[in-house]
Protein backbone atom coordinates (compact mmCIF):
# COMPACT_ATOMS: atom_id res chain seq x y z
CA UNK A 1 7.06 50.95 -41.33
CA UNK A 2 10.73 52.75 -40.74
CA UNK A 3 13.69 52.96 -42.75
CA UNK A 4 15.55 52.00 -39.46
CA UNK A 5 15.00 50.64 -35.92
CA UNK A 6 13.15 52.89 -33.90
CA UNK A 7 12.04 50.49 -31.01
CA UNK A 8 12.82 51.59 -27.49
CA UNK A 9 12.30 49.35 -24.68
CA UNK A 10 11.10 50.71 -21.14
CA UNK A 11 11.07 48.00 -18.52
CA UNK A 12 8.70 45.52 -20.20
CA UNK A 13 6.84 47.32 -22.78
CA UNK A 14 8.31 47.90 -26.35
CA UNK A 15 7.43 51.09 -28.28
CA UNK A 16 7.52 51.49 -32.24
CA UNK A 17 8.73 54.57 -32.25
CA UNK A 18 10.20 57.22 -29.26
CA UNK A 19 7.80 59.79 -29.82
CA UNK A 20 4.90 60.45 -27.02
CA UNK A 21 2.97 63.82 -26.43
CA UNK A 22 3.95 65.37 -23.16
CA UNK A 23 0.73 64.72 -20.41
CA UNK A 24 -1.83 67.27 -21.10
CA UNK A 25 -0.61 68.81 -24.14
CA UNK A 26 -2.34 66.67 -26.83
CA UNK A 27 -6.51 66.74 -26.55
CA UNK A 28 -6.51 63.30 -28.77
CA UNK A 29 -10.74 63.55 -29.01
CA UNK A 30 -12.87 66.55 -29.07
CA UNK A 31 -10.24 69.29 -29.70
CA UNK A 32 -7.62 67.04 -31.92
CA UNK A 33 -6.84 68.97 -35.35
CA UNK A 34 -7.44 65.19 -36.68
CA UNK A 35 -4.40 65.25 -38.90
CA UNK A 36 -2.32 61.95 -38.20
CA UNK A 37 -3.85 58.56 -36.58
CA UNK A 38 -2.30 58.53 -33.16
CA UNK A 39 -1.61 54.94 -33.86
CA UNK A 40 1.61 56.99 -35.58
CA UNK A 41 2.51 57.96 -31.94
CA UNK A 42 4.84 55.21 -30.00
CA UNK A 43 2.48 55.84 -27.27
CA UNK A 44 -0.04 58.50 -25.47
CA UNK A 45 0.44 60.00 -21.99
CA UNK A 46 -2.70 60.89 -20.39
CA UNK A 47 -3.29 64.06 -19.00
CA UNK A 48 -2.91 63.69 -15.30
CA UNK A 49 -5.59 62.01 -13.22
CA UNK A 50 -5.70 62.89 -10.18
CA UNK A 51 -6.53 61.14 -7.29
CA UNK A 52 -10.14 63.26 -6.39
CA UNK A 53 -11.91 65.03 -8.54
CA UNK A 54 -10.43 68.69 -8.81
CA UNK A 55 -11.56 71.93 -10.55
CA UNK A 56 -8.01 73.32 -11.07
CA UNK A 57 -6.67 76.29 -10.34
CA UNK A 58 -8.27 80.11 -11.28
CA UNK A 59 -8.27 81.86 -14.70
CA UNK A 60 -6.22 82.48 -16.39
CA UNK A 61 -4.52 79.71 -16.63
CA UNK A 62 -2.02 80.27 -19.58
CA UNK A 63 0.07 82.82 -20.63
CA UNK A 64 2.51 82.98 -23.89
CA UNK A 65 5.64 84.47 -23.70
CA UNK A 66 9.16 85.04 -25.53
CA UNK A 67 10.45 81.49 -26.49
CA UNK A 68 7.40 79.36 -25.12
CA UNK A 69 3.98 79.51 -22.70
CA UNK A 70 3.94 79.78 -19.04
CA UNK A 71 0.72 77.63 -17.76
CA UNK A 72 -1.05 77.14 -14.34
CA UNK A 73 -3.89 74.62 -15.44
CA UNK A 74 -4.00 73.22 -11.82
CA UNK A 75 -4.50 69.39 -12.63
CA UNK A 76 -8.18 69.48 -12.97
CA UNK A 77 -9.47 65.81 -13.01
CA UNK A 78 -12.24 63.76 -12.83
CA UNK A 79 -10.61 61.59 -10.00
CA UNK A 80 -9.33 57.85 -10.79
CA UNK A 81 -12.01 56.29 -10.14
CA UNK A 82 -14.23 58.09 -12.57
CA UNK A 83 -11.37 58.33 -15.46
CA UNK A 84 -11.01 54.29 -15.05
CA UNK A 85 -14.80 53.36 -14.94
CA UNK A 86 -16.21 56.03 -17.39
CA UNK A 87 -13.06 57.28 -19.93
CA UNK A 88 -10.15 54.53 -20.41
CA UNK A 89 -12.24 52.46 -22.64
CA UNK A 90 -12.75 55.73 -24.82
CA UNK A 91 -8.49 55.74 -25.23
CA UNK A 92 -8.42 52.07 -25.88
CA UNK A 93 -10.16 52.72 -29.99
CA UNK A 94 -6.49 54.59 -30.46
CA UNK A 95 -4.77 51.96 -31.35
CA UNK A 96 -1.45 52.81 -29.17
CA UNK A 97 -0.07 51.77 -26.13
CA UNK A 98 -1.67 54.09 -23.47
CA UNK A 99 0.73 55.45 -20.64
CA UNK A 100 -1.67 56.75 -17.44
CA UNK A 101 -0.27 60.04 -15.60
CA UNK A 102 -0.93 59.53 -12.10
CA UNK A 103 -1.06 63.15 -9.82
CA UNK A 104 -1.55 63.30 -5.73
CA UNK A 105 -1.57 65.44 -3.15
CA UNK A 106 0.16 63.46 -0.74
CA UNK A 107 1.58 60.23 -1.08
CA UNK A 108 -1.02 58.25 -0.15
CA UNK A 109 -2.91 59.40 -2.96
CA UNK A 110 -0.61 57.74 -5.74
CA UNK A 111 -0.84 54.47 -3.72
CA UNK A 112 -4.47 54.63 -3.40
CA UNK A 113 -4.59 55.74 -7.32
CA UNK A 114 -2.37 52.67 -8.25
CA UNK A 115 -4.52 49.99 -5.57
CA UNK A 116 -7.42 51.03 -8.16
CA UNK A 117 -5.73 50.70 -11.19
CA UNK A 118 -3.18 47.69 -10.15
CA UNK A 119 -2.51 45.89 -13.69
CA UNK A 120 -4.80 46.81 -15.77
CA UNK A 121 -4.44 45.38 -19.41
CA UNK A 122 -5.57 48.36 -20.96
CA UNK A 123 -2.93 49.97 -19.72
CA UNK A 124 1.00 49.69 -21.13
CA UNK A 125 2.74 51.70 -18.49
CA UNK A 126 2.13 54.43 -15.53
CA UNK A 127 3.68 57.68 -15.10
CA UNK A 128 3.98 59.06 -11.90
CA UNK A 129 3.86 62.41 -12.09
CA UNK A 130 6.38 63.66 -9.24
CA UNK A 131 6.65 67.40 -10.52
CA UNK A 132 3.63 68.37 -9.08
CA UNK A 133 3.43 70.48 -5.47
CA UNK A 134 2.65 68.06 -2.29
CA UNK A 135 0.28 69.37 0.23
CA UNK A 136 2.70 69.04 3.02
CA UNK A 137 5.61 71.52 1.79
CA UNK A 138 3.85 72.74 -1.22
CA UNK A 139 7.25 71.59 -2.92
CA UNK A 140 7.15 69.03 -6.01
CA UNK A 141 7.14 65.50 -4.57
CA UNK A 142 10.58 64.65 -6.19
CA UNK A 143 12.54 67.33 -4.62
CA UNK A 144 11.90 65.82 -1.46
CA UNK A 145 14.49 62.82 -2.00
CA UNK A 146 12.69 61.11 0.83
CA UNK A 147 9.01 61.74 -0.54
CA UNK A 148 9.91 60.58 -3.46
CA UNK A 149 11.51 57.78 -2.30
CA UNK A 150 8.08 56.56 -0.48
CA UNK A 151 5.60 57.28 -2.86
CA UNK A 152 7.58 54.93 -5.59
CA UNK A 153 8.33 52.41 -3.17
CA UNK A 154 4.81 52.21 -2.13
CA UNK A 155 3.16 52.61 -5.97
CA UNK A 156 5.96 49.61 -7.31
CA UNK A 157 4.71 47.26 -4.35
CA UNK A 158 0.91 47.97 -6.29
CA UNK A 159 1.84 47.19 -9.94
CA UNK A 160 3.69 45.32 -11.78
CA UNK A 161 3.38 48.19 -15.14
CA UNK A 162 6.40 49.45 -16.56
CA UNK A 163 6.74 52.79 -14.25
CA UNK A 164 7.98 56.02 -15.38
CA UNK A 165 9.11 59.10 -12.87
CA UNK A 166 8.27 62.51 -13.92
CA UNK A 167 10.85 64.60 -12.34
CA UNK A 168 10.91 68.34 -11.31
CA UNK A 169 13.53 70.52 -13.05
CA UNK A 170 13.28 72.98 -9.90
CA UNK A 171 15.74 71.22 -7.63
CA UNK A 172 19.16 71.52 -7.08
CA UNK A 173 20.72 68.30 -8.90
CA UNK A 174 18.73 66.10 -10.79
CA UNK A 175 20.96 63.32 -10.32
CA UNK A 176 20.26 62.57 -6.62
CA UNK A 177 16.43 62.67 -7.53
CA UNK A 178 17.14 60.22 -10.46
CA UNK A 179 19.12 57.77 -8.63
CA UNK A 180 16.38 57.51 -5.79
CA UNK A 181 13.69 56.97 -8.06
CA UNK A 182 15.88 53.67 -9.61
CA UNK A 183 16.71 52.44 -6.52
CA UNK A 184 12.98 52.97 -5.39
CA UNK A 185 12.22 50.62 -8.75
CA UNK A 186 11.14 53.12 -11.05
CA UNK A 187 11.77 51.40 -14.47
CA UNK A 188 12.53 54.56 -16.52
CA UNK A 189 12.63 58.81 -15.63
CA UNK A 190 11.02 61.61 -17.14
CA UNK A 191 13.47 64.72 -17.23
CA UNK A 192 11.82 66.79 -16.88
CA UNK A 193 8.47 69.07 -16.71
CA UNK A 194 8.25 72.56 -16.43
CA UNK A 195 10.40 75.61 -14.79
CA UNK A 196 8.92 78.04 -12.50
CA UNK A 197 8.01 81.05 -13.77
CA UNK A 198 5.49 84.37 -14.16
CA UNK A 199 4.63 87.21 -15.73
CA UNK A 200 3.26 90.32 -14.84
CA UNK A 201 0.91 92.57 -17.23
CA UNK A 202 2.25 96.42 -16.60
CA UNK A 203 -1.18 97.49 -17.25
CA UNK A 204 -2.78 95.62 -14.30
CA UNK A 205 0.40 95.86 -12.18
CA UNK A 206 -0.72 92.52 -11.28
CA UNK A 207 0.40 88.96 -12.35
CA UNK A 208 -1.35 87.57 -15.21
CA UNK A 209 -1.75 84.08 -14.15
CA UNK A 210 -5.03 83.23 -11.50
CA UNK A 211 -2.34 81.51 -9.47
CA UNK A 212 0.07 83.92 -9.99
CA UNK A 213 3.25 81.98 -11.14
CA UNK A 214 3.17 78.79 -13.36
CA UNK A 215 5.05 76.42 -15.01
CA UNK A 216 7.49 77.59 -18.09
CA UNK A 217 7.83 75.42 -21.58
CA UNK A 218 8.67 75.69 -24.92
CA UNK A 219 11.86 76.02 -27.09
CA UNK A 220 12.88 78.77 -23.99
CA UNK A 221 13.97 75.29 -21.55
CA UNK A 222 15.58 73.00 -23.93
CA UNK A 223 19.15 73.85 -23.13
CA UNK A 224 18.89 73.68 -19.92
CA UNK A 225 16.71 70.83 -19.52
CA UNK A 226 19.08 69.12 -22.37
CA UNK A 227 21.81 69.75 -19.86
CA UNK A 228 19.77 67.84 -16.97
CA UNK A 229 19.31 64.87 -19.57
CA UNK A 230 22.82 64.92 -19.97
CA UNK A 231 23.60 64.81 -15.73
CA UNK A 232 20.99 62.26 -15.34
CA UNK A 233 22.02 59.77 -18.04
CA UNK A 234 25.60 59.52 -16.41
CA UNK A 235 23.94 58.80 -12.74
CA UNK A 236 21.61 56.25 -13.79
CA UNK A 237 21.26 52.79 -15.74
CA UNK A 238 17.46 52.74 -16.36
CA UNK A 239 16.11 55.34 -19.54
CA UNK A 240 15.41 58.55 -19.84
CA UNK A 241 12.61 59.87 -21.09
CA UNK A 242 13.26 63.84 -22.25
CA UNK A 243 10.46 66.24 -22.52
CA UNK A 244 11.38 69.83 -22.60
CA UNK A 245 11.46 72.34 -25.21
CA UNK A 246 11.01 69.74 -28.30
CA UNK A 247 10.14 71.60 -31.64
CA UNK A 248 11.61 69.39 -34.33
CA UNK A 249 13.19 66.63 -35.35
CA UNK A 250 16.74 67.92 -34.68
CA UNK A 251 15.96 69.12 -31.03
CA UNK A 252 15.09 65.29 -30.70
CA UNK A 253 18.54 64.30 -32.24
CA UNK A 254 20.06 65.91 -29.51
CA UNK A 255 18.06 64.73 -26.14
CA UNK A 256 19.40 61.15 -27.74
CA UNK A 257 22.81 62.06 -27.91
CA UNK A 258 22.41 63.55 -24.59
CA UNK A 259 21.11 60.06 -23.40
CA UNK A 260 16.98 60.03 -23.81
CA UNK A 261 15.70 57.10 -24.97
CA UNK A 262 12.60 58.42 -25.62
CA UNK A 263 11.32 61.91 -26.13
CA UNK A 264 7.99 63.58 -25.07
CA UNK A 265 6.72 66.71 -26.98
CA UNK A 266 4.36 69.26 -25.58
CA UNK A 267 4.41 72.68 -25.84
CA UNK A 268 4.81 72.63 -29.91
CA UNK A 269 1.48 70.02 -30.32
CA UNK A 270 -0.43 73.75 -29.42
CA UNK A 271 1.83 76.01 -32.85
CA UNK A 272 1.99 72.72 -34.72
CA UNK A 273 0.03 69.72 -35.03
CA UNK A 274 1.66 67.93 -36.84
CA UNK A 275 5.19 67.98 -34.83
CA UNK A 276 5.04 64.67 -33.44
CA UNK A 277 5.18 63.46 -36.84
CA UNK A 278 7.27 65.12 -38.51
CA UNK A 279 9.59 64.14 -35.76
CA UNK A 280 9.14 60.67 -35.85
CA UNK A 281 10.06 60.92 -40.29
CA UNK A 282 12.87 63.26 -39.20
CA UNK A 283 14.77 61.04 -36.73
CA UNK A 284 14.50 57.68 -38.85
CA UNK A 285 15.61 59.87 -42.02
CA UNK A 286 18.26 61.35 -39.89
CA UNK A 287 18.90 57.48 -39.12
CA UNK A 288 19.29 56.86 -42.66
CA UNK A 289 21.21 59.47 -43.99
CA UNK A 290 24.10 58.79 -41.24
CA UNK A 291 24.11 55.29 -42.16
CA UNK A 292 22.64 54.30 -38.78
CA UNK A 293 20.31 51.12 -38.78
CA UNK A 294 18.70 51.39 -35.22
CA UNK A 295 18.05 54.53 -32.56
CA UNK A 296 20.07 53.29 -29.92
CA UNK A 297 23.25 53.68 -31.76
CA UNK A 298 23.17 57.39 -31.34
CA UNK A 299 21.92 56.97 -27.83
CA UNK A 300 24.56 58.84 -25.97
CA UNK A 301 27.00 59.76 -28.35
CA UNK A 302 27.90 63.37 -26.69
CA UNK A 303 29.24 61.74 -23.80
């Protein structure tokens, strides 16, 4: 299929290639520009279920700006118990390993989420997605070291699924929030979502965004999320998983010399449909050209 190796193992399950949309930022049904199989894709994240059904938060919920899109979607979901008895089967015809995002409100709402979905075949892995505000604090679970300590604790007792930990960017070192999530048994970390942020429309003299201030991605982040791939690589022995500011084949070049193992893409899927792709051609021609036979020999490297 590749000129080179582009397998990456994450705890048990073995992908093809590195390349995954980010959750929510590839509609792979109704709104999909229908331009590649997504059996090209080493896997699919789900947008994230939560554990109730939610409406999200008020319009507008996205916002462009200089360098990338601010967005404040607000995790609307069908709940977990509707998404696995009415929509997983629907995800199953892609023909790719399927990784489910997992979103709570408290932490008993990821172990609940998991009890339902336990191992499930139709499932490869689980992403717990840690970035998201807790009711408690109103902080993202994984800035809390000890939240985030509990609620993968309690979702590894539930599952035995490759688990991956989606980690805030808005804390104040990534490493310590890395580290717990490994020693909580997290089998690989996602680093990272998006930044806070807002924007204001001078017209209105009001913010733009329903919920005032949202979450900031796009080519605007990747040097300073590269920077927290970098920090967390060093502190930890399980992958990372980079998602931030991904645009082309190069940017992905250098999250795996930073460390990633695998890369997610989001905010380019909306400008470009076809990034994933050319991404996935780009890195195993990259491969090539440097006389590299496999992906994990540039894992690293800028260290």
């Amino acid at each position: 299929m590749y000129q080179t190796d582009l397998t990456v193992a994450i705890g048990g399950l073995t992908l093809k290639n590195p390349v995954m949309p980010a959750s929510g930022t590839y509609d792979y049904f109704d709104c999909n520009a229908n331009v590649f199989p997504m059996s090209d894709l080493g896997a699919i994240v789900m947008k994230s279920v939560h554990r109730y059904e939610r409406t999200g938060n008020l319009s507008p919920r996205i916002v462009e700006t200089l360098g990338g899109m601010i967005n404040a979607v607000g995790i609307p979901s069908c709940g977990i118990e509707s998404f696995m008895e009415r929509e997983l089967d629907h995800y199953c015809q892609l023909d790719t390993p399927i990784i489910l995002s997992l979103s709570g409100s408290q932490a008993e709402d990821y172990e609940q989420s998991v009890q339902i979905v336990a191992n499930d075949s139709r499932l490869a892995a689980l992403e717990l997605n840690l970035s998201c505000p807790n009711v408690g604090s109103g902080l993202p679970f994984s800035s809390d070291i000890a939240l985030l300590r509990d609620v993968v604790t309690r979702v590894r007792k539930q599952t035995k699924l490759p688990l991956l930990v989606k980690l805030t960017p808005n804390i104040t070192d990534i490493r310590v929030s890395a580290k717990a999530s490994e020693d909580a048994g997290a089998d690989a970390v996602v680093v990272s979502n998006t930044f806070r942020a807002m924007k204001i429309d001078i017209q209105k003299k009001r913010p733009v965004l329903g919920n005032i201030s949202g979450g900031l991605s796009g080519p605007a982040i990747k040097p300073q999320n590269m920077f927290l791939v970098y920090q967390t690589y060093e502190s930890i022995k399980i992958p990372v998983v980079a998602c931030g500011g991904i645009g082309c084949w190069q940017d992905a070049i250098e999250y795996f010399m930073a460390g990633a193992s695998a890369i997610q893409v989001g905010c380019c899927n909306f400008t470009n449909p076809m990034c994933m792709v050319e991404v996935i051609e780009g890195i195993d021609q990259y491969l090539k050209d440097n006389n590299y036979t496999s992906l994990s020999e540039i894992r690293g490297l800028a260290h």
